[in-house]
C-alpha atoms as a PDB file:
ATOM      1  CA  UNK A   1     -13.012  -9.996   0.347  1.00  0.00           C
ATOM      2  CA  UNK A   2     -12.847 -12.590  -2.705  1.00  0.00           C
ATOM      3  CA  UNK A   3     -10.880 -11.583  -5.582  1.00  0.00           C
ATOM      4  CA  UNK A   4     -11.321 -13.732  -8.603  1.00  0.00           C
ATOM      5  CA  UNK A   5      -9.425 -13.064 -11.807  1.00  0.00           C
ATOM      6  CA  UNK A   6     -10.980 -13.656 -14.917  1.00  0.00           C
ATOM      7  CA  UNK A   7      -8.453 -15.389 -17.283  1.00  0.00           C
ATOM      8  CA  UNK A   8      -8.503 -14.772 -21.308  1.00  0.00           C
ATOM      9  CA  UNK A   9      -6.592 -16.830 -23.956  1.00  0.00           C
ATOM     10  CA  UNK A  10      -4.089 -14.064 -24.993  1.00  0.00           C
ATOM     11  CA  UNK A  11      -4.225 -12.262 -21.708  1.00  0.00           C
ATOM     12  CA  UNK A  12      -0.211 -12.720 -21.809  1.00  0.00           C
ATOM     13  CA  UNK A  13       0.164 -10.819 -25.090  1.00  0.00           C
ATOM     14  CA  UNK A  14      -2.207  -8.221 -23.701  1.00  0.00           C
ATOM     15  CA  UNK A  15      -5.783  -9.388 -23.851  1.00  0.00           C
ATOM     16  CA  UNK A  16      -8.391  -8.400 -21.135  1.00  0.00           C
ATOM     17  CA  UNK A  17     -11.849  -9.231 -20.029  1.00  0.00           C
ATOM     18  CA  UNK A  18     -14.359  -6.243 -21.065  1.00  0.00           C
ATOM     19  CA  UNK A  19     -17.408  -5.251 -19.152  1.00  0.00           C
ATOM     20  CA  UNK A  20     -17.215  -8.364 -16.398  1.00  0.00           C
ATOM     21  CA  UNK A  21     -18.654 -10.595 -19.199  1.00  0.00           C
ATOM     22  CA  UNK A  22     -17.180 -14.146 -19.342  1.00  0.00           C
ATOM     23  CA  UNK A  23     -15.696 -15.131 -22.689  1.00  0.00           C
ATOM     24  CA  UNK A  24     -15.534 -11.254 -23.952  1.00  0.00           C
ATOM     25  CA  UNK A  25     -11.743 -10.216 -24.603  1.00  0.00           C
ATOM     26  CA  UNK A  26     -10.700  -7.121 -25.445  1.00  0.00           C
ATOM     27  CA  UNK A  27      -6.957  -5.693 -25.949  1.00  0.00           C
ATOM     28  CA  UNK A  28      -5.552  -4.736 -22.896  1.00  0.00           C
ATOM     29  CA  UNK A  29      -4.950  -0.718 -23.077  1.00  0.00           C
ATOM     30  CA  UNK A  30      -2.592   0.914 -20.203  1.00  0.00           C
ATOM     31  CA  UNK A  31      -4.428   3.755 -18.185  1.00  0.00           C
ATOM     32  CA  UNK A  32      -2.487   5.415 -15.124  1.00  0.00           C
ATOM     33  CA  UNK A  33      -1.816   2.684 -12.404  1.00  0.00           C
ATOM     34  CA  UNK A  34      -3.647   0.137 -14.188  1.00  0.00           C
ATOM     35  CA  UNK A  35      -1.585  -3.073 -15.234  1.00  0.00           C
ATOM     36  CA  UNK A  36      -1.047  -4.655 -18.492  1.00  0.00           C
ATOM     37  CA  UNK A  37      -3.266  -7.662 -16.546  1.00  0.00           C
ATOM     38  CA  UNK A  38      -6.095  -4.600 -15.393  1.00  0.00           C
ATOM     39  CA  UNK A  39      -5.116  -4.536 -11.903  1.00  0.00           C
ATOM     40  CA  UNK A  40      -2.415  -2.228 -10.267  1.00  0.00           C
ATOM     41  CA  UNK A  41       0.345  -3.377  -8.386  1.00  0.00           C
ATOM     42  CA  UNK A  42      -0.921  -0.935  -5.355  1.00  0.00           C
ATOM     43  CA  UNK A  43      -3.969  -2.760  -5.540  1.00  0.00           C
ATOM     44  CA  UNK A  44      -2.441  -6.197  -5.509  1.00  0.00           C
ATOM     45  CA  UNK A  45      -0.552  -5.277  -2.183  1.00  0.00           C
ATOM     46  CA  UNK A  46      -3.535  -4.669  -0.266  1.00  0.00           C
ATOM     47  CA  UNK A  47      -5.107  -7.603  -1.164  1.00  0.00           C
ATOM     48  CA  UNK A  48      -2.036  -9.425   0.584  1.00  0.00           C
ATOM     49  CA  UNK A  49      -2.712  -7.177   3.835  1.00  0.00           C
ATOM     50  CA  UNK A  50      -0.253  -4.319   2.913  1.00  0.00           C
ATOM     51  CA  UNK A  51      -1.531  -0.857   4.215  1.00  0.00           C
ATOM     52  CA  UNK A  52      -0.918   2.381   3.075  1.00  0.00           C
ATOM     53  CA  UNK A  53       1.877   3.682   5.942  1.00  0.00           C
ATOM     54  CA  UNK A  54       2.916   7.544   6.132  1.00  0.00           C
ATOM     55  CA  UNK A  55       5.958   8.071   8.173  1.00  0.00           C
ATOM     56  CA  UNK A  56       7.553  11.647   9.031  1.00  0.00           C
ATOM     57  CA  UNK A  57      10.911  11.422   9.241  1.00  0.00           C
ATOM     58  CA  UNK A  58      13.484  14.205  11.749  1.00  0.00           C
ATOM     59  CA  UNK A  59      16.713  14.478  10.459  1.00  0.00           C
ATOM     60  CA  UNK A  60      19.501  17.008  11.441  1.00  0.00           C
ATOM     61  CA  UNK A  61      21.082  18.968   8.669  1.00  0.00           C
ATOM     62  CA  UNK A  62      24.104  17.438   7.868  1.00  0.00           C
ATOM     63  CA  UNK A  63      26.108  20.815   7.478  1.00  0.00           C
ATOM     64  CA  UNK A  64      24.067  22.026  10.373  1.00  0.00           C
ATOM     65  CA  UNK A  65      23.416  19.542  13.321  1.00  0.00           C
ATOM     66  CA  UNK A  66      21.594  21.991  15.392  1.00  0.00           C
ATOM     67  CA  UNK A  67      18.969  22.124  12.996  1.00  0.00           C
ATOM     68  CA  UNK A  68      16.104  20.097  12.172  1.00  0.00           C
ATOM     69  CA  UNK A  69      14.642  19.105   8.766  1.00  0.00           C
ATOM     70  CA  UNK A  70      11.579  17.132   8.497  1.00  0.00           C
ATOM     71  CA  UNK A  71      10.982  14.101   5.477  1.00  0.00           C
ATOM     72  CA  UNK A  72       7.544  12.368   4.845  1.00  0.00           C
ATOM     73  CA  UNK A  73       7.414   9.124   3.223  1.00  0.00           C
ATOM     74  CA  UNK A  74       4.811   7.156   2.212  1.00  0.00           C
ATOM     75  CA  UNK A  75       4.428   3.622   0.994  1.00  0.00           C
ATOM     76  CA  UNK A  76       2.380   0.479   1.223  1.00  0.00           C
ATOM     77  CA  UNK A  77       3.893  -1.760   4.377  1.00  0.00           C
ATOM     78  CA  UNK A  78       2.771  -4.460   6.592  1.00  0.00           C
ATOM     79  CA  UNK A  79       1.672  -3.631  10.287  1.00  0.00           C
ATOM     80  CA  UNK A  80       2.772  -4.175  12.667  1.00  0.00           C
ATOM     81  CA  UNK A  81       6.765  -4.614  11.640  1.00  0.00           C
ATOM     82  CA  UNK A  82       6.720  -2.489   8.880  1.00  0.00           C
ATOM     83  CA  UNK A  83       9.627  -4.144   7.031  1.00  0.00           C
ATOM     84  CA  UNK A  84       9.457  -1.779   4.648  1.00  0.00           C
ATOM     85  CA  UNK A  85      10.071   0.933   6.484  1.00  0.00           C
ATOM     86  CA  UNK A  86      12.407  -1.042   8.257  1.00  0.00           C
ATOM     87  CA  UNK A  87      14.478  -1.387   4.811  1.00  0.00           C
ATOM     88  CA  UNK A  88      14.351   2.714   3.850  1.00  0.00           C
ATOM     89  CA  UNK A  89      15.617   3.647   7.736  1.00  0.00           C
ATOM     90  CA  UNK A  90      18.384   0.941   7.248  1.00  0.00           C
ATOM     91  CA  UNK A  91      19.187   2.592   3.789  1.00  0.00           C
ATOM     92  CA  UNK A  92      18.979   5.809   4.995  1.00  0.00           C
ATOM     93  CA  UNK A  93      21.472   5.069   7.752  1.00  0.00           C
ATOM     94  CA  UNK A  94      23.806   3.867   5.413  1.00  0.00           C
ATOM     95  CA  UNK A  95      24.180   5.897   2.710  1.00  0.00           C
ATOM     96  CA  UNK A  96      22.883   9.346   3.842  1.00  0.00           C
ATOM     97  CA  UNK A  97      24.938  12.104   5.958  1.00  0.00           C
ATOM     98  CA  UNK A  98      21.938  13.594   7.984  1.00  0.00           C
ATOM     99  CA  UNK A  99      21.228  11.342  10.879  1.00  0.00           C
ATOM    100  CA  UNK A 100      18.086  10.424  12.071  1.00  0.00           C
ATOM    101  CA  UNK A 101      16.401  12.472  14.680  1.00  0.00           C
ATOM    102  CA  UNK A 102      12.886  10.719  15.238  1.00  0.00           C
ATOM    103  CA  UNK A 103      10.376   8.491  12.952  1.00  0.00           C
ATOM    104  CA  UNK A 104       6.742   8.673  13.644  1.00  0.00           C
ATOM    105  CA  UNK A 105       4.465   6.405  11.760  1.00  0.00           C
ATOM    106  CA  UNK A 106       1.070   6.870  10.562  1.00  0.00           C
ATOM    107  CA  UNK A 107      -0.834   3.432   9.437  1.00  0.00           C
ATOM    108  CA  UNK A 108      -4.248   2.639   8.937  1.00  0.00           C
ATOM    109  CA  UNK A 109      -4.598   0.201  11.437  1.00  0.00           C
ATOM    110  CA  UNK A 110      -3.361   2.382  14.216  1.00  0.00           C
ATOM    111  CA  UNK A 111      -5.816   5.163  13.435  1.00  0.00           C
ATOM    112  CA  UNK A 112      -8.534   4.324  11.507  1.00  0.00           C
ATOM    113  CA  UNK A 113     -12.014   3.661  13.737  1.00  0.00           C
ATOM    114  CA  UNK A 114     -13.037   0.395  14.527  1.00  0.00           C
ATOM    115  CA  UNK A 115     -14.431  -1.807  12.312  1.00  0.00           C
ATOM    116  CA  UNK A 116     -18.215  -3.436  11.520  1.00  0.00           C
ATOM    117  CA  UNK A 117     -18.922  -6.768  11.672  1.00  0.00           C
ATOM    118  CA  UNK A 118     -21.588  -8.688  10.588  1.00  0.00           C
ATOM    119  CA  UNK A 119     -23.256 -10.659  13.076  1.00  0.00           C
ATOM    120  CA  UNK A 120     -25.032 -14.101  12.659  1.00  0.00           C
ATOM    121  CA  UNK A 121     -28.741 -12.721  14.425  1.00  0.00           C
ATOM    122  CA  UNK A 122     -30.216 -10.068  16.424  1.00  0.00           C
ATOM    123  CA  UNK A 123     -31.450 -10.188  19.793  1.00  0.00           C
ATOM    124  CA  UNK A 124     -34.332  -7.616  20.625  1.00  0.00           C
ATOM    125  CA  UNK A 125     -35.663  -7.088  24.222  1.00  0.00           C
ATOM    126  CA  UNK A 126     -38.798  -5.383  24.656  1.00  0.00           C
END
């Protein structure tokens, strides 16, 4: 995947290329996830290899320790170490009261099917 940003001479005081045309600028308007630059910082993370990672968290109730309570979080991380998960666990052990029971992680590479590639010719037998 090639990403190519197209560059305008007030893009830092909010100007934006319209319509893919080169030399067209337009003010840069705000819309949902969208940047001030047109492309969202989720977006911006997968094109440095983050994936989406889900991760379902057991606890035990604090006041409770017999009990069970379950926590899903979900955030863009890196496979395999997931440091950001990492870093939320580690905070979570730290400054919360209801320790950790079990952590099951959900990540695109782990579960999605495998991939096409392109190849460079066909062979056919008859």
């Amino acid at each position: 995947m090639c990403v190519t940003f197209l560059s305008c001479e007030r893009i830092s005081t909010g100007w934006l290329p319209v319509g893919g045309h080169f030399g067209i600028c337009a003010p840069a308007m705000e819309v949902g996830m969208v940047s001030r630059v047109g492309v969202s910082e989720d977006f911006r993370k997968q094109v440095l290899g983050y994936g989406l990672t889900t991760a379902e968290i057991l606890y035990r109730m604090p006041d409770h320790p017999s009990l069970l309570q379950t926590y899903v979080w979900q955030n863009y991380d890196l496979f395999p170490k997931f440091p950001v998960l990492q870093d939320f666990l580690a905070f979570w052990q730290e400054k919360l009261e209801g320790p950790l029971y079990s952590v099951t992680v959900a990540h695109s590479k782990l579960i999605k099917p495998a991939e096409l590639r392109a190849v460079d010719g066909v062979f056919r037998l008859h």
